[in-house]
Protein backbone atom coordinates (compact mmCIF):
# COMPACT_ATOMS: atom_id res chain seq x y z
CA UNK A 1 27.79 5.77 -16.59
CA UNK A 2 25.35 8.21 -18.67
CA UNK A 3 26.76 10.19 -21.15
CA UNK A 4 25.46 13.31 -23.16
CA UNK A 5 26.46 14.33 -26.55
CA UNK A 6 25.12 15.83 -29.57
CA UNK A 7 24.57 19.40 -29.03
CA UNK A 8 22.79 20.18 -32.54
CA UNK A 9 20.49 22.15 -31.10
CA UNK A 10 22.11 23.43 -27.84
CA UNK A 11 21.17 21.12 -25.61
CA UNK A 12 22.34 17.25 -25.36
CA UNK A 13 20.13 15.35 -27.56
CA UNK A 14 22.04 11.60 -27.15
CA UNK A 15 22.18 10.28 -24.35
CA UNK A 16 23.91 6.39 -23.78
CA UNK A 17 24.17 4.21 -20.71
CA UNK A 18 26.96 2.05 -20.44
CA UNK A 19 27.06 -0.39 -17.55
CA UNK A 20 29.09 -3.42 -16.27
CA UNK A 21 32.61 -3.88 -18.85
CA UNK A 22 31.34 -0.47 -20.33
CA UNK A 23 28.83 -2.77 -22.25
CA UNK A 24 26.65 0.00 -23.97
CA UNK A 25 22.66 -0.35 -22.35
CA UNK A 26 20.93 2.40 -23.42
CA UNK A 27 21.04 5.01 -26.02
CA UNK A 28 18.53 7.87 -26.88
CA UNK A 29 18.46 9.99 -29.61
CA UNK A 30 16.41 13.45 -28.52
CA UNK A 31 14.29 15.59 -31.33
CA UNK A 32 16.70 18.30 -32.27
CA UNK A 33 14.91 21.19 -33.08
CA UNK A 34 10.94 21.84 -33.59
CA UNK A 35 9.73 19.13 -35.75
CA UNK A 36 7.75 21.56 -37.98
CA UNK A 37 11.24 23.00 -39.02
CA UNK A 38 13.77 19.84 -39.25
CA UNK A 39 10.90 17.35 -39.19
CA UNK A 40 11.29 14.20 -37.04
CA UNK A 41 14.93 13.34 -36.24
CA UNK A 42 14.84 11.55 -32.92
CA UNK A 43 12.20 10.64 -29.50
CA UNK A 44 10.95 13.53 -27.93
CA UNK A 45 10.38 13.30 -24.01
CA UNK A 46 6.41 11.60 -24.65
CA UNK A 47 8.18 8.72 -26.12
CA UNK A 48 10.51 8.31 -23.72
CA UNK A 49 7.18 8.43 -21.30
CA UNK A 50 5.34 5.82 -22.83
CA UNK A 51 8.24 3.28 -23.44
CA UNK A 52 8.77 3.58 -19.70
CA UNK A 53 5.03 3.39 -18.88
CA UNK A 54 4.67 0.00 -20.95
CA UNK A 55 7.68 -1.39 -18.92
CA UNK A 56 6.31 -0.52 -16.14
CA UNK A 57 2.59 -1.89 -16.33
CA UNK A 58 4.17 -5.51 -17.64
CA UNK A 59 6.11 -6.03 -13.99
CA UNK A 60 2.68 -4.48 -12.71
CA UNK A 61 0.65 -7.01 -14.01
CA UNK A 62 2.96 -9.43 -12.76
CA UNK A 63 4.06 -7.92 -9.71
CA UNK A 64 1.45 -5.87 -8.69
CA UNK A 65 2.42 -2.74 -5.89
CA UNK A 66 1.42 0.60 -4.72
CA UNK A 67 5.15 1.74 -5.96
CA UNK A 68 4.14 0.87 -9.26
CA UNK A 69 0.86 2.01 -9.48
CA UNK A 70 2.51 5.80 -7.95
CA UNK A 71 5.59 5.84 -10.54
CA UNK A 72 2.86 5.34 -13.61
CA UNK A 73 0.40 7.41 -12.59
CA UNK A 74 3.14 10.41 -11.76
CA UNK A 75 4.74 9.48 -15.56
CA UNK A 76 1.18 9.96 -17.00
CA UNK A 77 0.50 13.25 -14.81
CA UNK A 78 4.65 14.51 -16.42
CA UNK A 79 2.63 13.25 -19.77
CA UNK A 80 -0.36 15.54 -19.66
CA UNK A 81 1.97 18.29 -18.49
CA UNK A 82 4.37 17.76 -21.49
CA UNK A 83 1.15 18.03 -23.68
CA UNK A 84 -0.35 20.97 -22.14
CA UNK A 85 3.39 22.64 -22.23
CA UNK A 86 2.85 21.71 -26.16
CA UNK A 87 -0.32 23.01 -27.17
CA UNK A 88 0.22 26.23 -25.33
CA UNK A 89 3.36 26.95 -27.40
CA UNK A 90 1.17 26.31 -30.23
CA UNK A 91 -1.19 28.51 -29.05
CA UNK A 92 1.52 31.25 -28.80
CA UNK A 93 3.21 30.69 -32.02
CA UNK A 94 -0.30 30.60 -33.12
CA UNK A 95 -1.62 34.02 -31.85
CA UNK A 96 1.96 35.65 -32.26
C-alpha cells in the first residue's frame, strides 16, 4: 500500500510502502521547495533515478535481458529529460 503525506510544499513529498503485515518497505522523502531557497531537505526525482538504475544494472549483470537493458535506458532518457527540464528553468529564472 503506498501512501503520500507531507504536503509542505503543495504537493506530497513522503511517500512509504508498506507491504505484507503492513511491514513498512519503502519510504521517500521528496525536496520540498527549490533548493536555492530551503536548501537540501530531501531526494529529488534524479536520485530516485539513479538508485533505481544501480538496482537495476546489478540483476543485469547477473541476469542479463532485453527488459532490462529497455527499463535503464528509458530511466536514463526520464534522466536527461529531468536535467534539460532543470537547466531551462534556470535559464528562465536566469533571463527573467
Amino acid at each position: 500500500m503506498l501512501e503520500w503525506s507531507d504536503k509542505s510544499d503543495g504537493f506530497p513529498c513522503r511517500v512509504k510502502y508498506y507491504g505484507k503485515d503492513e511491514e513498512l518497505w519503502m519510504d521517500i522523502k521528496f525536496q520540498a521547495n527549490p533548493v536555492k531557497e530551503v536548501g537540501k531537505n530531501g531526494m529529488c526525482m534524479l536520485d530516485v533515478l539513479d538508485s533505481m538504475i544501480k538496482r537495476l544494472n546489478d540483476f543485469d549483470s547477473k541476469w542479463p535481458c532485453k527488459e532490462n537493458a529497455m527499463a535503464i535506458s528509458y530511466m536514463e532518457e526520464a534522466k536527461r529529460w529531468l536535467k534539460t527540464k532543470r537547466e531551462r528553468r534556470i535559464q528562465e529564472r536566469v533571463n527573467a
